[in-house]
C-alpha atoms as a PDB file:
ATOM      1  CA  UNK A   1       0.000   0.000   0.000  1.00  0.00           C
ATOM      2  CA  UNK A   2       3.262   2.402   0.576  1.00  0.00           C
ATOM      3  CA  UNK A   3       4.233   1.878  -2.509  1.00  0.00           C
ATOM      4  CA  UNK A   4       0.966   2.573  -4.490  1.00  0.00           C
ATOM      5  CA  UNK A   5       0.912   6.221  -2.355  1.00  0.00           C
ATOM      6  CA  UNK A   6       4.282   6.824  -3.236  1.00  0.00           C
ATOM      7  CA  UNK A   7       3.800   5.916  -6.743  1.00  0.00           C
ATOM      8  CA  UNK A   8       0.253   8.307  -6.784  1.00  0.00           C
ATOM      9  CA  UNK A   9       1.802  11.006  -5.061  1.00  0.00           C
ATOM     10  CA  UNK A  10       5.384  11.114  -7.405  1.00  0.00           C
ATOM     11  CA  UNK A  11       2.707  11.090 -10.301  1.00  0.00           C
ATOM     12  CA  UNK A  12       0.996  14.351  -9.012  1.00  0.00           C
ATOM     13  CA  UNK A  13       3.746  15.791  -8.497  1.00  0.00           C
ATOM     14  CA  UNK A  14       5.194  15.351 -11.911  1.00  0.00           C
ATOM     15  CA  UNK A  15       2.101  15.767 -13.557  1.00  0.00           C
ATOM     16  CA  UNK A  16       1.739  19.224 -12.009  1.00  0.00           C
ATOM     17  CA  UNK A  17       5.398  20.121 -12.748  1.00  0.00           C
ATOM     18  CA  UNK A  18       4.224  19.458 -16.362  1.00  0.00           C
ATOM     19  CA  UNK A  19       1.469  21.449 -16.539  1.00  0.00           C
ATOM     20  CA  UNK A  20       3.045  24.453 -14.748  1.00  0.00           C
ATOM     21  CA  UNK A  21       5.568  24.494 -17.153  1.00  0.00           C
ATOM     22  CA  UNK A  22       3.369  24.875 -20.340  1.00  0.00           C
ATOM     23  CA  UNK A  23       3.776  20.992 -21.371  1.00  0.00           C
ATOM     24  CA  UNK A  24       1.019  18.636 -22.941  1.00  0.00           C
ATOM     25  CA  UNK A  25       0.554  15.512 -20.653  1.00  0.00           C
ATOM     26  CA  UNK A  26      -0.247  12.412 -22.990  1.00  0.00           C
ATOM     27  CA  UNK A  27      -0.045   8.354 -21.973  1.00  0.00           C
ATOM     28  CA  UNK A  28      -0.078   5.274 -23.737  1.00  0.00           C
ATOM     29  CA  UNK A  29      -1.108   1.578 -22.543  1.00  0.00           C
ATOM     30  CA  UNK A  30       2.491  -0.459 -22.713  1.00  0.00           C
ATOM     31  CA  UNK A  31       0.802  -3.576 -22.041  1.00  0.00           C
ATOM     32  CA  UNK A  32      -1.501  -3.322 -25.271  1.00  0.00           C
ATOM     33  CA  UNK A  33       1.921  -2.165 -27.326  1.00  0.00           C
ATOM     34  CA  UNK A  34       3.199  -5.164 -26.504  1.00  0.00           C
ATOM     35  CA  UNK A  35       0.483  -8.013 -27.213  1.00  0.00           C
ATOM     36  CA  UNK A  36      -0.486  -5.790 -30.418  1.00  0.00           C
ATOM     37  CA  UNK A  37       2.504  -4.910 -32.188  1.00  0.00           C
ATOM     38  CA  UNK A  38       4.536  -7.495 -34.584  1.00  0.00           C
ATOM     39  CA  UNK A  39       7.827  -7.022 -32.148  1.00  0.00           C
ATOM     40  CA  UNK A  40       5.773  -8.009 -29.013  1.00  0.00           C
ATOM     41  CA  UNK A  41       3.963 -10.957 -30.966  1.00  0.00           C
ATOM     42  CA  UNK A  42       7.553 -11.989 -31.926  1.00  0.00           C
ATOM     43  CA  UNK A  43       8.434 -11.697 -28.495  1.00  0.00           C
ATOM     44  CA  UNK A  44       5.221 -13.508 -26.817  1.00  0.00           C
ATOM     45  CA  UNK A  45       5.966 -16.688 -29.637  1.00  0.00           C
ATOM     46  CA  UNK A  46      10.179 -16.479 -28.438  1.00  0.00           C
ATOM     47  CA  UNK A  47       8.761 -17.022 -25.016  1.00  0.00           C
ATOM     48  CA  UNK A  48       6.103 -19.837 -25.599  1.00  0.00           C
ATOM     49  CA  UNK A  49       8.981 -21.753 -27.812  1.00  0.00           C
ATOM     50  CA  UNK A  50      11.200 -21.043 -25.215  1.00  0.00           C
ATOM     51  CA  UNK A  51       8.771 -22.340 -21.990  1.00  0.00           C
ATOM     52  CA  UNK A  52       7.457 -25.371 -24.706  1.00  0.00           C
ATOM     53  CA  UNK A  53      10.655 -26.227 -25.274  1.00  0.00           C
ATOM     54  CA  UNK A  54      11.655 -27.098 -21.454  1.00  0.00           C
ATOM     55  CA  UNK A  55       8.270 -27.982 -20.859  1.00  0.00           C
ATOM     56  CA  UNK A  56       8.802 -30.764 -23.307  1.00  0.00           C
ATOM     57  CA  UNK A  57      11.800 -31.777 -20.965  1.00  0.00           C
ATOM     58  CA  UNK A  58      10.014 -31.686 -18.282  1.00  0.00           C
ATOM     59  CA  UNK A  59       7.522 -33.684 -19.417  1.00  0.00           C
ATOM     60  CA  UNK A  60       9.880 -36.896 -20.533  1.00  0.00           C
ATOM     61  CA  UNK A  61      11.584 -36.865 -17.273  1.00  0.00           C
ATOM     62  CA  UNK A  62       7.553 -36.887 -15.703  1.00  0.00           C
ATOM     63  CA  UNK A  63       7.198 -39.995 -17.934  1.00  0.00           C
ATOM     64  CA  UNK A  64      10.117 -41.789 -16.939  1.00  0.00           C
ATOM     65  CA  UNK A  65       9.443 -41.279 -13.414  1.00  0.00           C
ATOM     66  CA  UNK A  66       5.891 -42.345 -14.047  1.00  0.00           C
ATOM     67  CA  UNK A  67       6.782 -45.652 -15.752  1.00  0.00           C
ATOM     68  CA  UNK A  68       9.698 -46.293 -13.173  1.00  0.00           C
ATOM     69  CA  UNK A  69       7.085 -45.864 -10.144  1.00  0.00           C
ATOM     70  CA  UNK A  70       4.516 -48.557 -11.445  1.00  0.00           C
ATOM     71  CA  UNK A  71       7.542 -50.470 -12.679  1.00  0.00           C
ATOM     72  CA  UNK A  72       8.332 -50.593  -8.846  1.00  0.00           C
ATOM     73  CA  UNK A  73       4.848 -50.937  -7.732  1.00  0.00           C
ATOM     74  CA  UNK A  74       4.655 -54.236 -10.132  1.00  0.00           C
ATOM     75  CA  UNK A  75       7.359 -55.596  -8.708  1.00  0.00           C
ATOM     76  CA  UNK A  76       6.560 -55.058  -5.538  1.00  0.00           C
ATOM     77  CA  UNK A  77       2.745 -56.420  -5.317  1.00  0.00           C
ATOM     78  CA  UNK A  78       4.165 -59.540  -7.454  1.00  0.00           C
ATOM     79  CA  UNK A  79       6.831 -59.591  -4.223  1.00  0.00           C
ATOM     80  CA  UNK A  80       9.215 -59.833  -6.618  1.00  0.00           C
ATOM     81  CA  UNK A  81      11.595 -57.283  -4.828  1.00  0.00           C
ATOM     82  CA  UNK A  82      13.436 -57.972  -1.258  1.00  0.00           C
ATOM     83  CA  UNK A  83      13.470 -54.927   1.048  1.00  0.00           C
ATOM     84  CA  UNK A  84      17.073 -53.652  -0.212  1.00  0.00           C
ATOM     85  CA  UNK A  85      16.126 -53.927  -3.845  1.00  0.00           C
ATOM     86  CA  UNK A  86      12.634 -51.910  -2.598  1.00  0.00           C
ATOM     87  CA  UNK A  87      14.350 -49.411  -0.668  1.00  0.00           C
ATOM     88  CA  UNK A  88      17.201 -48.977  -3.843  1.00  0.00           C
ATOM     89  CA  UNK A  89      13.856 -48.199  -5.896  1.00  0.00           C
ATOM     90  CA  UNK A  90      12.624 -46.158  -3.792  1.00  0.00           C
ATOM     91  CA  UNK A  91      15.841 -43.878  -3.758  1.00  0.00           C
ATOM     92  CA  UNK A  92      16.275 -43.712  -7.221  1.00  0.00           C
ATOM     93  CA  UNK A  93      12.653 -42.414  -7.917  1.00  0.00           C
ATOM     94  CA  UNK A  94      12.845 -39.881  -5.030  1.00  0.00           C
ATOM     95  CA  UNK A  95      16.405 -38.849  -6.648  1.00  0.00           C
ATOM     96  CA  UNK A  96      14.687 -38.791 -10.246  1.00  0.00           C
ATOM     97  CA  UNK A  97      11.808 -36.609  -8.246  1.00  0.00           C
ATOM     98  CA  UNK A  98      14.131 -34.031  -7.121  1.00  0.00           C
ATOM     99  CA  UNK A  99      16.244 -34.066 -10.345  1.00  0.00           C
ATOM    100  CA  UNK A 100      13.245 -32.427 -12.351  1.00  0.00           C
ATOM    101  CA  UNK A 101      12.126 -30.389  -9.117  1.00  0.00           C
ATOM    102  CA  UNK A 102      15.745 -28.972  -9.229  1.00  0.00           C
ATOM    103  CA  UNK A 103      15.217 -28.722 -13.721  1.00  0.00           C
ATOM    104  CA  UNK A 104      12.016 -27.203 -12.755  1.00  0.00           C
ATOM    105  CA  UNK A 105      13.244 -24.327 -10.625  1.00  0.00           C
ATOM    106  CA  UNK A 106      16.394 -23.983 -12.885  1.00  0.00           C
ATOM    107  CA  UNK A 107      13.927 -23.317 -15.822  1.00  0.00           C
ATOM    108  CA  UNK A 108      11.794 -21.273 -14.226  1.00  0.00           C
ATOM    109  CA  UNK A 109      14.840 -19.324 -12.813  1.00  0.00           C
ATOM    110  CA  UNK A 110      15.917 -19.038 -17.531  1.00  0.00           C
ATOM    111  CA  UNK A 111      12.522 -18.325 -18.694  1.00  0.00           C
ATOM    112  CA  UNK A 112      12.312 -15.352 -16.396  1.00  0.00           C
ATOM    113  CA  UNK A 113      15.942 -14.191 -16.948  1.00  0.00           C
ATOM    114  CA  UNK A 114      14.776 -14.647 -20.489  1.00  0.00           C
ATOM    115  CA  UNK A 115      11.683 -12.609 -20.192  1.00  0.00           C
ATOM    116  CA  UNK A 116      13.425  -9.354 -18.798  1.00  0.00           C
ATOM    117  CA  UNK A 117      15.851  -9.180 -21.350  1.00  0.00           C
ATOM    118  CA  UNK A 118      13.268  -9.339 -23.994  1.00  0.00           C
ATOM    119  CA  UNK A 119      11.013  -6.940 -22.060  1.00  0.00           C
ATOM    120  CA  UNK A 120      14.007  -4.654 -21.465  1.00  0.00           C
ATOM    121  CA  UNK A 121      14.592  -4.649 -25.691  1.00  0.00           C
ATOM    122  CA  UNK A 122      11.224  -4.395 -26.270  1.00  0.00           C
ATOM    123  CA  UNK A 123      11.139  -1.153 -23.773  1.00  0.00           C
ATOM    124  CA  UNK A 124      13.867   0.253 -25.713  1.00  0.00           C
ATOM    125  CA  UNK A 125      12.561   0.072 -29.012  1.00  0.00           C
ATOM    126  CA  UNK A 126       9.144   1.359 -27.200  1.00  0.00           C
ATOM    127  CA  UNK A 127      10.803   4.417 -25.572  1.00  0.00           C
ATOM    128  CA  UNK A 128      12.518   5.419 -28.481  1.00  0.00           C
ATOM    129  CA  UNK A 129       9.267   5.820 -30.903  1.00  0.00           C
ATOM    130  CA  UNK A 130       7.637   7.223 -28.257  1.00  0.00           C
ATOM    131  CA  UNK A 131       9.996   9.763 -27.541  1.00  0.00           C
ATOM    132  CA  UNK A 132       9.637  10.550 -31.243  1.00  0.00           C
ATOM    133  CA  UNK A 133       5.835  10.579 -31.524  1.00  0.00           C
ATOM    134  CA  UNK A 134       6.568  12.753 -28.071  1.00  0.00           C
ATOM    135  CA  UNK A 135       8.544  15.459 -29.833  1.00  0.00           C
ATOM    136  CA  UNK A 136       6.045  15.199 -33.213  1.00  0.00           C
ATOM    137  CA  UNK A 137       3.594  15.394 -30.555  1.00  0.00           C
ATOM    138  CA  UNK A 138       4.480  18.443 -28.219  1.00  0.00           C
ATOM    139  CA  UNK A 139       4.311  16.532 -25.856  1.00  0.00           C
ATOM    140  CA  UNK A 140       6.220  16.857 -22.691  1.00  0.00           C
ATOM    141  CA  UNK A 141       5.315  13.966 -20.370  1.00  0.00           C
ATOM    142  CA  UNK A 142       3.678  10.599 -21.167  1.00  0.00           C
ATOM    143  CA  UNK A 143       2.574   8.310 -18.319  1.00  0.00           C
ATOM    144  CA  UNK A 144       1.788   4.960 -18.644  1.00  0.00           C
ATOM    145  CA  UNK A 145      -1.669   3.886 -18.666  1.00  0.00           C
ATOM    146  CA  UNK A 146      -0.772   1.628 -15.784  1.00  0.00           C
ATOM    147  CA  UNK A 147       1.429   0.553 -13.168  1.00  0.00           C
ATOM    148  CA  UNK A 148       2.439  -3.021 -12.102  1.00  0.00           C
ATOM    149  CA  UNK A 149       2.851  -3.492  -8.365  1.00  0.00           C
ATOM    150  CA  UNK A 150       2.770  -7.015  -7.084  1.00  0.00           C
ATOM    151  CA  UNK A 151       1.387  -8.309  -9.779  1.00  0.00           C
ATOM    152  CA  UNK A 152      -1.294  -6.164  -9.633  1.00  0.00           C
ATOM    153  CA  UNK A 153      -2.359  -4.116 -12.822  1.00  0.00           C
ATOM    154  CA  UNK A 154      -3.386  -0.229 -11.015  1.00  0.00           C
ATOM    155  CA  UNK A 155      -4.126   2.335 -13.257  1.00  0.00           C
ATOM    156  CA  UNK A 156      -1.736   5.429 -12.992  1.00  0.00           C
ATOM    157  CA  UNK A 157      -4.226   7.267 -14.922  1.00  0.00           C
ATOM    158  CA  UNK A 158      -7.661   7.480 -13.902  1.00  0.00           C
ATOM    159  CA  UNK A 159      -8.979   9.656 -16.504  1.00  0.00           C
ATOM    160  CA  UNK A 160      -7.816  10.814 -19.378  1.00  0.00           C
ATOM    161  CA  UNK A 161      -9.097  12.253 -22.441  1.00  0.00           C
ATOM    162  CA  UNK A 162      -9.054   9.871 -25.506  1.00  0.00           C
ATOM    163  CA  UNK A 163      -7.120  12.194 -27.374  1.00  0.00           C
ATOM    164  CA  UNK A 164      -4.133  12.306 -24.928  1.00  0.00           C
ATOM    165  CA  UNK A 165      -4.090   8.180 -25.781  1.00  0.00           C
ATOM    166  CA  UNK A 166      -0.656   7.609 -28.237  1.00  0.00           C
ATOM    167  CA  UNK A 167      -0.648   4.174 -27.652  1.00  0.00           C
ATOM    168  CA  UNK A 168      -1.991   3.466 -31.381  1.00  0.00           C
ATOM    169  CA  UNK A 169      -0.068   6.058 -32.758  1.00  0.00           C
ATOM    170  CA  UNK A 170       3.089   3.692 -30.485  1.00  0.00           C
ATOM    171  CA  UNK A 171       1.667   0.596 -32.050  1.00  0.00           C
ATOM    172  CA  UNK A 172       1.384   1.876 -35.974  1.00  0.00           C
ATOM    173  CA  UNK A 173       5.080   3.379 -36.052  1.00  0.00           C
ATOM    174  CA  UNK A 174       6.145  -0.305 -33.877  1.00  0.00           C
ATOM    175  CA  UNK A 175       4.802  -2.000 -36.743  1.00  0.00           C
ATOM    176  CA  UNK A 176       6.092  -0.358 -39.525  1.00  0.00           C
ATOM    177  CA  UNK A 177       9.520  -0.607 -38.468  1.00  0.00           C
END
């Protein structure tokens, strides 16, 4: 909740600091740059082939786990297996289970490193057409349609006049570089 005052009142006080000094106040939606323009879609498919690829991974080392637990549960409602050989079993699954925990949190540790740095590109190439459209635009601040705290979407701007929206204007010059 600190944070979401600190973030409201640092946005008053730029946005007056703006106005007083003559400037046009504009915003555009980031989030709706990114799923609509051809760089984020490029993005969005690098991550899903990325996530699908060690998903598929993750999903062979499930199987062999899965076939070497009813292997072992076979075995041992035939009483096939002596309490060593059952407790050897045992140990390797729960060694295989941990292997792909460990693969899990690896992965998930790479597809987020992997996110940022295509979020922080896509930012760049963002901020530098806006900064154009800005300057086309007399514009001196643009805000972002909304914050991200927590994982928590809050709008940073509550109203806004439709015509202060570049985001298509963002998402036209996006696409036709």
């Amino acid at each position: 909740m600190k944070k979401l005052a600190l973030v409201c009142a640092l946005t008053m006080v730029l946005t007056a600091s703006a106005m007083a000094a003559g400037g046009k106040i504009a915003y555009v939606d980031t989030q709706a740059v990114f799923e609509k323009t051809s760089l984020g879609k490029n993005y969005q498919g690098i991550l899903r082939d990325y996530f699908e690829s060690r998903k598929k991974i993750l999903d062979l080392d499930a199987a062999d786990i899965q076939k070497l637990r009813e292997d072992y549960d076979k075995q041992r409602q035939a009483k096939l297996l002596n309490e060593k050989a059952q407790k050897e079993k045992e140990e390797t699954i729960n060694l295989k289970i941990n292997e792909i925990r460990k693969k899990q949190d690896e992965f998930g540790a790479e597809l987020q490193k992997k996110q940022e740095e295509l979020f922080s590109e896509f930012n760049q190439k963002m901020n530098a057409v806006l900064r154009n459209i800005a300057k086309k635009e007399k514009v001196s601040m643009v805000m972002s349609r909304s914050i991200i705290v927590s994982k928590a979407n809050i709008p940073s701007v509550l109203y806004a006049d439709d015509d202060l929206d570049l985001t298509e204007k963002v998402i036209t010059e996006m696409n036709k570089q």
